[in-house]
Each structure stands twice: as C-alpha cells, then as structure tokens.
Protein backbone atom coordinates (compact mmCIF):
# COMPACT_ATOMS: atom_id res chain seq x y z
CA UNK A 1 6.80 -24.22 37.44
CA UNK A 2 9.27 -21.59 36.36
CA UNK A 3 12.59 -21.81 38.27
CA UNK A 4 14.92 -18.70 37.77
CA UNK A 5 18.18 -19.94 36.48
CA UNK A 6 21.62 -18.37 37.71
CA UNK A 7 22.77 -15.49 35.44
CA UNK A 8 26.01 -17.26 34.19
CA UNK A 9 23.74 -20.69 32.90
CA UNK A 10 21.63 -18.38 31.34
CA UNK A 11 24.36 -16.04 29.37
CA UNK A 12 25.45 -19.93 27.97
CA UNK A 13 22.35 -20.81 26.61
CA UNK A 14 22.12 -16.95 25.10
CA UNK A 15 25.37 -17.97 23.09
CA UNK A 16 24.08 -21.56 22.19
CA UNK A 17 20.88 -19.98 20.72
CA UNK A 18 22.92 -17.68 18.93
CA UNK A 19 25.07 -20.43 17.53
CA UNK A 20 22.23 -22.49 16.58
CA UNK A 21 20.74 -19.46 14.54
CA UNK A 22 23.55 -18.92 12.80
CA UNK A 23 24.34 -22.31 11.94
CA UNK A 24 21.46 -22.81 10.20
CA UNK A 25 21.46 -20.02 8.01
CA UNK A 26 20.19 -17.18 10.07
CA UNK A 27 22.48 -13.47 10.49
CA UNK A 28 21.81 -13.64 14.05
CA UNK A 29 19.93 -13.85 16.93
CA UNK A 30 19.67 -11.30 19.58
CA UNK A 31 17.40 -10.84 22.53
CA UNK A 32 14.76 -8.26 24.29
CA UNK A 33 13.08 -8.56 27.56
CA UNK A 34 9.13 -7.98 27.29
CA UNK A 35 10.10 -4.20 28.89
CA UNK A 36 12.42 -3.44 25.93
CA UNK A 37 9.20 -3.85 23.63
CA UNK A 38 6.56 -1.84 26.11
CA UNK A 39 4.00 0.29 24.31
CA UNK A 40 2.60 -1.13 21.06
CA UNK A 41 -0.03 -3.88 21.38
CA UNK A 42 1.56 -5.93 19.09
CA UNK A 43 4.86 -5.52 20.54
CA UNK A 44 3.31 -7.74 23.95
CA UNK A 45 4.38 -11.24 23.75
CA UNK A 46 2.74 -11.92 26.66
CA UNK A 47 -0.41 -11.90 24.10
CA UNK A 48 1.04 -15.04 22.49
CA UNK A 49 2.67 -16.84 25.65
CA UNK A 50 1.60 -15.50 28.97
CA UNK A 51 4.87 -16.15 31.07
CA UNK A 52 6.70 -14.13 28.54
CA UNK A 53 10.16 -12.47 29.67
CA UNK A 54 12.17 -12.43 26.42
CA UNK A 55 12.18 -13.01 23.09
CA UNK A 56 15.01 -14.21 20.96
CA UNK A 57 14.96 -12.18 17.12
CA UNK A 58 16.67 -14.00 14.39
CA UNK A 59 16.62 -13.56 10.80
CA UNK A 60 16.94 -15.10 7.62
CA UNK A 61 18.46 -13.45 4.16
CA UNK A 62 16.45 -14.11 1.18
CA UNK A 63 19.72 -13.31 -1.22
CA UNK A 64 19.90 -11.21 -4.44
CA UNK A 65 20.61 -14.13 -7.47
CA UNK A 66 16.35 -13.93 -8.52
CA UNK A 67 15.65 -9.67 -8.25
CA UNK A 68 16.12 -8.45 -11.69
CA UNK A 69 14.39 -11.14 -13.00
CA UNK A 70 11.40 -11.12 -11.18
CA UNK A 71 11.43 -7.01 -11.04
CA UNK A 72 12.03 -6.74 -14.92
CA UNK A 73 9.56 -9.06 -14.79
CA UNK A 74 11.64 -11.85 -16.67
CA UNK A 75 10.09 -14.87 -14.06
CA UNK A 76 8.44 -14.81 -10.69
CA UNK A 77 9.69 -18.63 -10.30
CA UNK A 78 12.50 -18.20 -8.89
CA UNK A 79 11.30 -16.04 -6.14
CA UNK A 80 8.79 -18.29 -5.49
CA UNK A 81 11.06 -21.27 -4.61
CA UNK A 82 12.78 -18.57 -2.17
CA UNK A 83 9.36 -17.08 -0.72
CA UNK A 84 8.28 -20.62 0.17
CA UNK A 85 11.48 -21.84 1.07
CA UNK A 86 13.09 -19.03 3.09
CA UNK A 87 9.54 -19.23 5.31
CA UNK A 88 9.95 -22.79 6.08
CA UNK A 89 13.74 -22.08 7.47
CA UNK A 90 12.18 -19.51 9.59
CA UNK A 91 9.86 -21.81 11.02
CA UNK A 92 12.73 -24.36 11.51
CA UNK A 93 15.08 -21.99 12.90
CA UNK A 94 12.28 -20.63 15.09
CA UNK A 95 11.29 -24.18 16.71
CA UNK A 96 14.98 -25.42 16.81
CA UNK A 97 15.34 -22.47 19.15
CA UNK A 98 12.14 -23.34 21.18
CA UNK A 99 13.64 -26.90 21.42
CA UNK A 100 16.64 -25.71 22.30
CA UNK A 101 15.44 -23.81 25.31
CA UNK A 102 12.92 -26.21 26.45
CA UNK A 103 15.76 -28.86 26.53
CA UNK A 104 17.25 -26.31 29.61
CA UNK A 105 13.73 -26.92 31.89
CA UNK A 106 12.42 -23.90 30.37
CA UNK A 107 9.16 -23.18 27.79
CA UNK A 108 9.53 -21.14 24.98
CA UNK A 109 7.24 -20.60 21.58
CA UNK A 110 8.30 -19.86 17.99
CA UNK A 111 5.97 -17.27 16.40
CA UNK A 112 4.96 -18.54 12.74
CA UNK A 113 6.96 -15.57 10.50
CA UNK A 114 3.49 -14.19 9.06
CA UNK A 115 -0.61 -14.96 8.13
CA UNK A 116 -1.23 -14.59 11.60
CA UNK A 117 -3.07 -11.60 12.90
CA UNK A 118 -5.34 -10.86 16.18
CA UNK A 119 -9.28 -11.49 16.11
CA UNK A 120 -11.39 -9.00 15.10
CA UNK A 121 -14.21 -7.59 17.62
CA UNK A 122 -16.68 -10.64 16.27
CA UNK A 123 -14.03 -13.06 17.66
CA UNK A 124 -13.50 -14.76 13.93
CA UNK A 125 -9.85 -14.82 12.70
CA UNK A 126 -10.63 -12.15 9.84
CA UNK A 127 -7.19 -10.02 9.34
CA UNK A 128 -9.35 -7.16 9.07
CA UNK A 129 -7.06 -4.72 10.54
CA UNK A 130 -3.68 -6.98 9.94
CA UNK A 131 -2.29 -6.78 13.84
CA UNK A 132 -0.17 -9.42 13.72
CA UNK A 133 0.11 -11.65 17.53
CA UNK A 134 3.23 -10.34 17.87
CA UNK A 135 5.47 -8.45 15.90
CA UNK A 136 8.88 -9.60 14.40
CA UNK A 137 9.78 -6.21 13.52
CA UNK A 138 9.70 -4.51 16.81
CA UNK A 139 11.14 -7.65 18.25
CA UNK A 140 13.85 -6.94 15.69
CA UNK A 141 14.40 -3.05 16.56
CA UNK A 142 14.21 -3.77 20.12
CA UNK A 143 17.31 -6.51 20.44
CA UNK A 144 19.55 -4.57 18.24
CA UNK A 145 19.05 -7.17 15.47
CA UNK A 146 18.12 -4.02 12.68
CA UNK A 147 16.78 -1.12 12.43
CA UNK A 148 13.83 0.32 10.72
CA UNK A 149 14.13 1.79 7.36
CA UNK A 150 11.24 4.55 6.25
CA UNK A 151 9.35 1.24 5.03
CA UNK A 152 9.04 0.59 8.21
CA UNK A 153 10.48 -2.81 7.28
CA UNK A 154 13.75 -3.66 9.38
CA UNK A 155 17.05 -3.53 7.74
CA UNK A 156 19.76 -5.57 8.99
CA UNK A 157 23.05 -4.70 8.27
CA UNK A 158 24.76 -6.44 5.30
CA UNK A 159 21.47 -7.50 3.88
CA UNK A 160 19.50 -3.72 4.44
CA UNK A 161 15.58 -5.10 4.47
CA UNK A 162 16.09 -8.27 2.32
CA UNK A 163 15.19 -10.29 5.43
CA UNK A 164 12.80 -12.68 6.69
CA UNK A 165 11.95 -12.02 10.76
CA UNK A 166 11.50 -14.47 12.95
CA UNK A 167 10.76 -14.69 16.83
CA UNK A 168 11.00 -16.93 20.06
CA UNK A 169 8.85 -15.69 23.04
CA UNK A 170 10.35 -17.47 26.22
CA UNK A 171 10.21 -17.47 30.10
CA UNK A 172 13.58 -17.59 30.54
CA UNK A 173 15.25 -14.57 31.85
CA UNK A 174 17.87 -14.12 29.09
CA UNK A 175 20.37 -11.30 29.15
CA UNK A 176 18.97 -8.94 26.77
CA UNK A 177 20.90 -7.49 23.95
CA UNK A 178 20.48 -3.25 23.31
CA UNK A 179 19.31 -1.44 20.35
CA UNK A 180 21.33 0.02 17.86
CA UNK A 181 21.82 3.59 17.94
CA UNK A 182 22.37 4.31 14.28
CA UNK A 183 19.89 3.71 11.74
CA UNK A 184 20.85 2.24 8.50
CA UNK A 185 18.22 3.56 6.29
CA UNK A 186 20.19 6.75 4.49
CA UNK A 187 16.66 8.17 3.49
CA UNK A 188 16.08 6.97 -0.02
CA UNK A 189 13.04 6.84 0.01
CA UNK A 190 13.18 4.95 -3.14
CA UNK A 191 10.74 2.73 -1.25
CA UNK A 192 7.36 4.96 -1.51
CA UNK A 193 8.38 4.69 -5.50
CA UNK A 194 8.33 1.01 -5.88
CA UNK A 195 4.91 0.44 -3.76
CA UNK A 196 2.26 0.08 -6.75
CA UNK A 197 -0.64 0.92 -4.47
CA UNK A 198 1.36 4.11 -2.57
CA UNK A 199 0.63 2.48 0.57
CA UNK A 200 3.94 3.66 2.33
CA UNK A 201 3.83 7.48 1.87
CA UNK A 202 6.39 9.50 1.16
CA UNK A 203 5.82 12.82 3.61
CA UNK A 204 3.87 11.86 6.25
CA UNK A 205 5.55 9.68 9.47
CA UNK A 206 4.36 8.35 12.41
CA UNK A 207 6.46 7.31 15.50
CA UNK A 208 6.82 4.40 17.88
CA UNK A 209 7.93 3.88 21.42
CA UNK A 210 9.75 0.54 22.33
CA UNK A 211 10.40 0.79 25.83
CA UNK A 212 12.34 3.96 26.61
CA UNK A 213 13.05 4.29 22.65
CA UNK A 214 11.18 6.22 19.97
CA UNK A 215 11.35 5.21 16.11
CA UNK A 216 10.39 6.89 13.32
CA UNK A 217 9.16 5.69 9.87
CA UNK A 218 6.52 6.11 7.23
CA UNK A 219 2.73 6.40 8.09
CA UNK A 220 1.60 4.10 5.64
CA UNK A 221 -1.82 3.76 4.20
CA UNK A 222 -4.95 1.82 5.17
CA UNK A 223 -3.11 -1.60 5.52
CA UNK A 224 -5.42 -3.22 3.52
CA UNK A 225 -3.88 -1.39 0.74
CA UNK A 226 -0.85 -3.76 1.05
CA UNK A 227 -2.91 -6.16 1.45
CA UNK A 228 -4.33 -5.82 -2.21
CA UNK A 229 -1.32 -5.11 -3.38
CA UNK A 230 1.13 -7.45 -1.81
CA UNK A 231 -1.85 -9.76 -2.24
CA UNK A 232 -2.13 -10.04 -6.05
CA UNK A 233 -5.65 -8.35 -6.13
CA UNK A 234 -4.44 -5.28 -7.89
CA UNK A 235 -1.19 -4.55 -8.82
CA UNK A 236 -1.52 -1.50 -11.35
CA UNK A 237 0.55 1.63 -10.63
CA UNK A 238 -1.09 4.69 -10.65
CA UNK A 239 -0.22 5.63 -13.90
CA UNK A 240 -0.65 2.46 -15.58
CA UNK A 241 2.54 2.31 -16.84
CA UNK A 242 4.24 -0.60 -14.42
CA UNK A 243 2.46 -3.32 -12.31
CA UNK A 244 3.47 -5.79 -9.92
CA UNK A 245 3.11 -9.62 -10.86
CA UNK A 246 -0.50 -9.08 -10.46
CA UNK A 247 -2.50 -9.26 -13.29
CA UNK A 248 -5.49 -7.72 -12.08
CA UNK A 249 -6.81 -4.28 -12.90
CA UNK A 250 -9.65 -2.37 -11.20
CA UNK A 251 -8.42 1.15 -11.52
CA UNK A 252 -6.27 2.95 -8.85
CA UNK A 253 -8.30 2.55 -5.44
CA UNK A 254 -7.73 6.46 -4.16
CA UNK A 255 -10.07 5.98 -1.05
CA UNK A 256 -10.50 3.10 1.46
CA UNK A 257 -13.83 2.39 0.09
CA UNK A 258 -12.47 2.02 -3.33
CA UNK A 259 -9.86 -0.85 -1.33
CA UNK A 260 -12.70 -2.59 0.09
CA UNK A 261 -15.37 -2.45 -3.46
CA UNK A 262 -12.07 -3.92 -4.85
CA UNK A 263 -11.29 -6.84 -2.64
CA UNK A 264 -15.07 -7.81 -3.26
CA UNK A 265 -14.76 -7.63 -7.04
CA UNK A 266 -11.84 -9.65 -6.96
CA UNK A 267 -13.45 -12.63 -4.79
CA UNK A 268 -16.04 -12.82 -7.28
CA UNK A 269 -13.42 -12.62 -10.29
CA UNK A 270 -12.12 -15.89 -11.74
CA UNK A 271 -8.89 -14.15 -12.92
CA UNK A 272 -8.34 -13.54 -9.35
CA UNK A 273 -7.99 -17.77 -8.58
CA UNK A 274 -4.16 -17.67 -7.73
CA UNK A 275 -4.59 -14.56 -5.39
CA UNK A 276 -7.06 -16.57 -3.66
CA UNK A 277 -5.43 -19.60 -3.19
CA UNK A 278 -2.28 -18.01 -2.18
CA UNK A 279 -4.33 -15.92 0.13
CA UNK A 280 -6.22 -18.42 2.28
CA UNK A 281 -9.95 -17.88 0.79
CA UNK A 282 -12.44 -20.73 -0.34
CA UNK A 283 -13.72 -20.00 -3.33
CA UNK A 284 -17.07 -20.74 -3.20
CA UNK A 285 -17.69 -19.12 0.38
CA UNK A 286 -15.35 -16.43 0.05
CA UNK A 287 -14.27 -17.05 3.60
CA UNK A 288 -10.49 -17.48 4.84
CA UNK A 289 -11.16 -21.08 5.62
CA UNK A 290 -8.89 -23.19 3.11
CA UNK A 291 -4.80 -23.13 3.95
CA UNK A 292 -5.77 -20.96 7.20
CA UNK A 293 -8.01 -23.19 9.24
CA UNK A 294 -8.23 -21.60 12.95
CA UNK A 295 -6.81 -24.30 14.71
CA UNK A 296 -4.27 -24.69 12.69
CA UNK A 297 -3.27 -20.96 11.62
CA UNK A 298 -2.90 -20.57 15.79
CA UNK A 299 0.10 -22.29 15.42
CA UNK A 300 1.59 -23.02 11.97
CA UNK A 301 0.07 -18.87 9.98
CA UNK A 302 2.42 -18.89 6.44
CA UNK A 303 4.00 -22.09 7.28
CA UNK A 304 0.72 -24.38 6.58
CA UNK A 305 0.83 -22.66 2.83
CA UNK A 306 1.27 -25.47 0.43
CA UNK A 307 4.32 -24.72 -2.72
CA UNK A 308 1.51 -24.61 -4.77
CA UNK A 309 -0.69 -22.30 -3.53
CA UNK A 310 2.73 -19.83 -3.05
CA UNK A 311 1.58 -16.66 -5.31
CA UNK A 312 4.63 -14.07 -5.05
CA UNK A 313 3.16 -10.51 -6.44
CA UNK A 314 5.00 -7.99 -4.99
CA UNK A 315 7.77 -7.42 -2.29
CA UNK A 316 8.65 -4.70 -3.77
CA UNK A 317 9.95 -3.00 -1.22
CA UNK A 318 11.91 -5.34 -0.13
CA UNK A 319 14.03 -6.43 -2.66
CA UNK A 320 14.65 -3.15 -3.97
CA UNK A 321 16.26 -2.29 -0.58
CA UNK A 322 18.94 -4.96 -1.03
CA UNK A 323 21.72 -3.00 -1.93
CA UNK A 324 23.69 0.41 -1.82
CA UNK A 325 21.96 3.71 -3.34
CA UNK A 326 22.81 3.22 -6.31
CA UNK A 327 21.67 -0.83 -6.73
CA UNK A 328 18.17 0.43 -5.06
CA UNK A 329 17.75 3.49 -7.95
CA UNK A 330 18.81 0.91 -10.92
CA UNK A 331 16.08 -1.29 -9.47
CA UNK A 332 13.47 1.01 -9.31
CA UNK A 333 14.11 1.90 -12.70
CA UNK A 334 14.00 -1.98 -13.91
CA UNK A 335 10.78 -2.00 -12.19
CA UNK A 336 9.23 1.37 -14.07
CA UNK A 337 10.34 0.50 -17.44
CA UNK A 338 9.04 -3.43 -16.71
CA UNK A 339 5.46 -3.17 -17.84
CA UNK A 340 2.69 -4.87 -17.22
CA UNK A 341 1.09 -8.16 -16.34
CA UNK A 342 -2.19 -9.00 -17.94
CA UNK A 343 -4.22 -12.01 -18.17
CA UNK A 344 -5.73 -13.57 -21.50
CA UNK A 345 -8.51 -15.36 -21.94
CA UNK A 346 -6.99 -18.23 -21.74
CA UNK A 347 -6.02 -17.64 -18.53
CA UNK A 348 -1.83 -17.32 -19.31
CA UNK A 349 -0.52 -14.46 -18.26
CA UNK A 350 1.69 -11.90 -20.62
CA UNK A 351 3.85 -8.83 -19.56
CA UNK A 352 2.79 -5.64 -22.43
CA UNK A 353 4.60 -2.45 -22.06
CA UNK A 354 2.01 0.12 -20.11
C-alpha cells in the first residue's frame, strides 16, 4: 500500500534519479506529475500503471560521428550499431530508475522507448493507428526536459532532436520540474524537406494541450505514412531523385489508400524481407507475431528486437536536426544529391544517382 513520503525524502530521491540518469549516459532527467500531462490520451500514464503520479523523462544522445555517412548514403552500419545500442541504454537507464525507486518502498515502471502502441477496437495488438501506451515526447515537453520542434519530435538543448526518449511512470509523489518557456526549434523547417514520404507537412499545424500548456507543431500525415517510410517499405522521394535506405519502390503513395495497397504489396514482396524482420511480421502469415509476441511486447516493445533483425531506413528527421542552421541545410543537401537505393537481383543492394 502506497505510503506518502515527507516532501524533503522525496526531493532526495528526485536528485538521486537525476544522478543515476546522468551517470549512465543520459542529458537528464526531469519530472511531471500525471496533471502536468492532462489532455492527450497518450499523455495518461495511468493507462500503463494505474497508481500513476509522476513520471521521470530522461534522454539519451545518439551523437553525430555516423550522419554523413549514412545520409550520403556511404553505410547504414554504423547507425545501426547506434539504433540498437542507444535503445538498449534506454531500457537500462529506464529500469535502473524503476529499481532505484522501488528500492525507497515505492513502485515505479519503465516504459520500453518504442514498438509499443494501444490495441486496436478488435483487442489484437495491431499498431493500426500507432498510439503509443504512453508518450515519451509529451512526457518530455511536460518536465521541461525539451521542447518540440515543428517535427513534432522533442529537441533537447545541446543535442536539438538527436535524442532517444525514455520514461518512468511512478507512484511516488515527486516534486515536479516546469516546462520550458522558450522553444528551441528556430523554424527551419528543413524537416518537412528531408521526410521522403512528406508525412510532416510543411503549412498545416495542429496544437496540443499539456495541462494548462498549449504546443504547437506540424500536422503530419496519416501516420502510417511514417510508418512506410521510417519502416523501409518505401523510401522513394517524390521526385525520384533521393531515397532513404529503403530500397523499395511502389510509386509515391499520394492518398491513404495508396499507403495501405502499398504495405500489402510489400508483405507479399521478397525484396521487402529486411523491412519485415526489422518490423515484427512473420513472413508466411503476414501477422506481427515474430520479435513482437503480445506477452512479451507488453513489457520489453523495441527492446526484444534482436541486432540482427535492426533495419535502420530513415530517421531522417532526426539526424538532420543535430546541429545549428547551417549543419541542418548542408545535410539536407547531402541527403538530395545522395541518390538512390535499389535492389538487384541478387538481392545486394546499390546506391544509383536518381
């Protein structure tokens, strides 16, 4: 049973958490009470742990040393050791936090960092909408930790939104951190130029309400166009001329039933394999059933992903948002002057000039 701790005990643990973040590798970690995140579905973590009264936001850079050769499309190696890497430390950091706080009498749950997303009205664990359990971004916003950029991904200052997220949904009664007033993004925009699929747009916004707060950024598309994008399913810009690592090529999908006809051709497509496997789906079913069993995607999402099965595509607009103006423009242009990733019959894969 939950006893409430005295305010002084629990403003010590607050700094040992922090602490602990940091030394293993994280920026930060800052804190939000379940009121500071009010209004969003996804921003609820009493949908993950009932007896939820804070969460504690941490994150994780994924450093610079691998961009310009995986967006000038050089190697995609190197980001995949980081990609698979930088989402186990997550995980760590997340349970050494848990553990941390349990070791104080009190229950607390790390959220896996992503590949974990609410049921769909049939009850199965389809991400047909992709509402994550809970969301690391808002937790993010909401403690002060970043801000969002027109992405909509949170930038963190010193790293802008070259981040990992991670969260700890607790009982304990932590003092809460507040949001930052001043957003970091300057506007770039550069963003809605790197996304091969145009799912974040470059007019249109929507707006969010954290607690007493309201946020702005990007409407974004159908998310299932990130989905085949960031994905590997289809990578090709729309005017052919750059891709991401994907090799695959079904035309540009302009409507959402061109996204959907597109993620069934590509179940069905052999070339498609590494998308599939990095993705979650059998092969012969075409059901999310292989690294993403129920029971144990409840608990472990992205983390249960074997090195092998790791199949970096994209992140586009991450990476390129690493850096000052300038850095993000001379990425964008390393990216549009990169080419384009096909697949030979062999089944190697060659970058051609598009």
């Amino acid at each position: 049973m939950y006893e409430k701790m005295n305010s002084e005990k629990l403003l010590v643990l607050k700094e040992e958490l922090r602490d602990l973040a940091k030394s293993m590798r994280a920026t930060d970690a800052r804190v939000a009470t379940k009121e500071m995140m009010e209004g969003p579905p996804s921003g609820d973590p009493t949908y993950v742990f009932p007896d939820a009264r804070s969460v504690v936001a941490f994150a994780v850079p994924l450093g610079t040393d691998y961009i310009e050769d995986y967006l000038g499309k050089v190697t995609r190696m190197a980001f995949k050791r980081v990609l698979y890497e930088k989402y186990l430390l997550v995980g760590a950091i997340g349970d050494a936090i848990a553990g941390r706080i349990e070791q104080w009498g009190l229950r607390a749950e790390s959220v896996a960092p992503n590949a974990i997303f609410r049921s769909n009205e049939e009850g199965s664990q389809g991400p047909s909408f992709l509402v994550p359990d809970f969301s690391h971004r808002y937790a993010a916003v909401a403690s002060g930790l970043g801000t969002f950029g027109w992405s909509g991904n949170v930038l963190v200052e010193g790293y802008w939104s070259n981040v990992f997220l991670g969260s700890v949904i607790t009982e304990a009664d932590l003092p809460p951190d507040q949001p930052l007033d001043d957003p970091m993004c300057d506007g770039c925009k550069i963003c809605t130029r790197v996304c091969p699929l145009e799912f974040i747009q470059a007019k249109e916004f929507q707006s969010v309400t954290l607690g007493e707060r309201q946020y702005e950024y990007n409407a974004k598309g159908n998310h299932m166009r990130c989905g085949l994008a960031c994905g590997g399913f289809n990578g090709r810009s729309r005017d052919g001329k750059w891709s991401s690592w994907s090799p695959l090529d079904y035309g540009f999908p302009e409507t959402d039933e061109d996204i959907l006809s597109q993620f069934g051709r590509a179940l069905k497509d052999p070339a498609a394999e590494l998308a599939i496997r990095a993705t979650g789906y059998d092969l012969e079913t075409g059901k999310r059933t292989k690294w993403v069993d129920v029971a144990e995607k409840r608990k472990k999402g992205i983390l249960y992903r074997s090195y092998e099965d790791t199949y970096p595509t994209c992140n586009h607009c991450m990476m390129v948002c690493s850096g000052p103006r300038e850095h993000r423009k001379a990425l964008m242009h390393l990216l549009h002057s990169s080419g384009v990733v096909i697949r030979l019959e062999d089944g190697t894969e060659k970058v051609v000039k598009g």
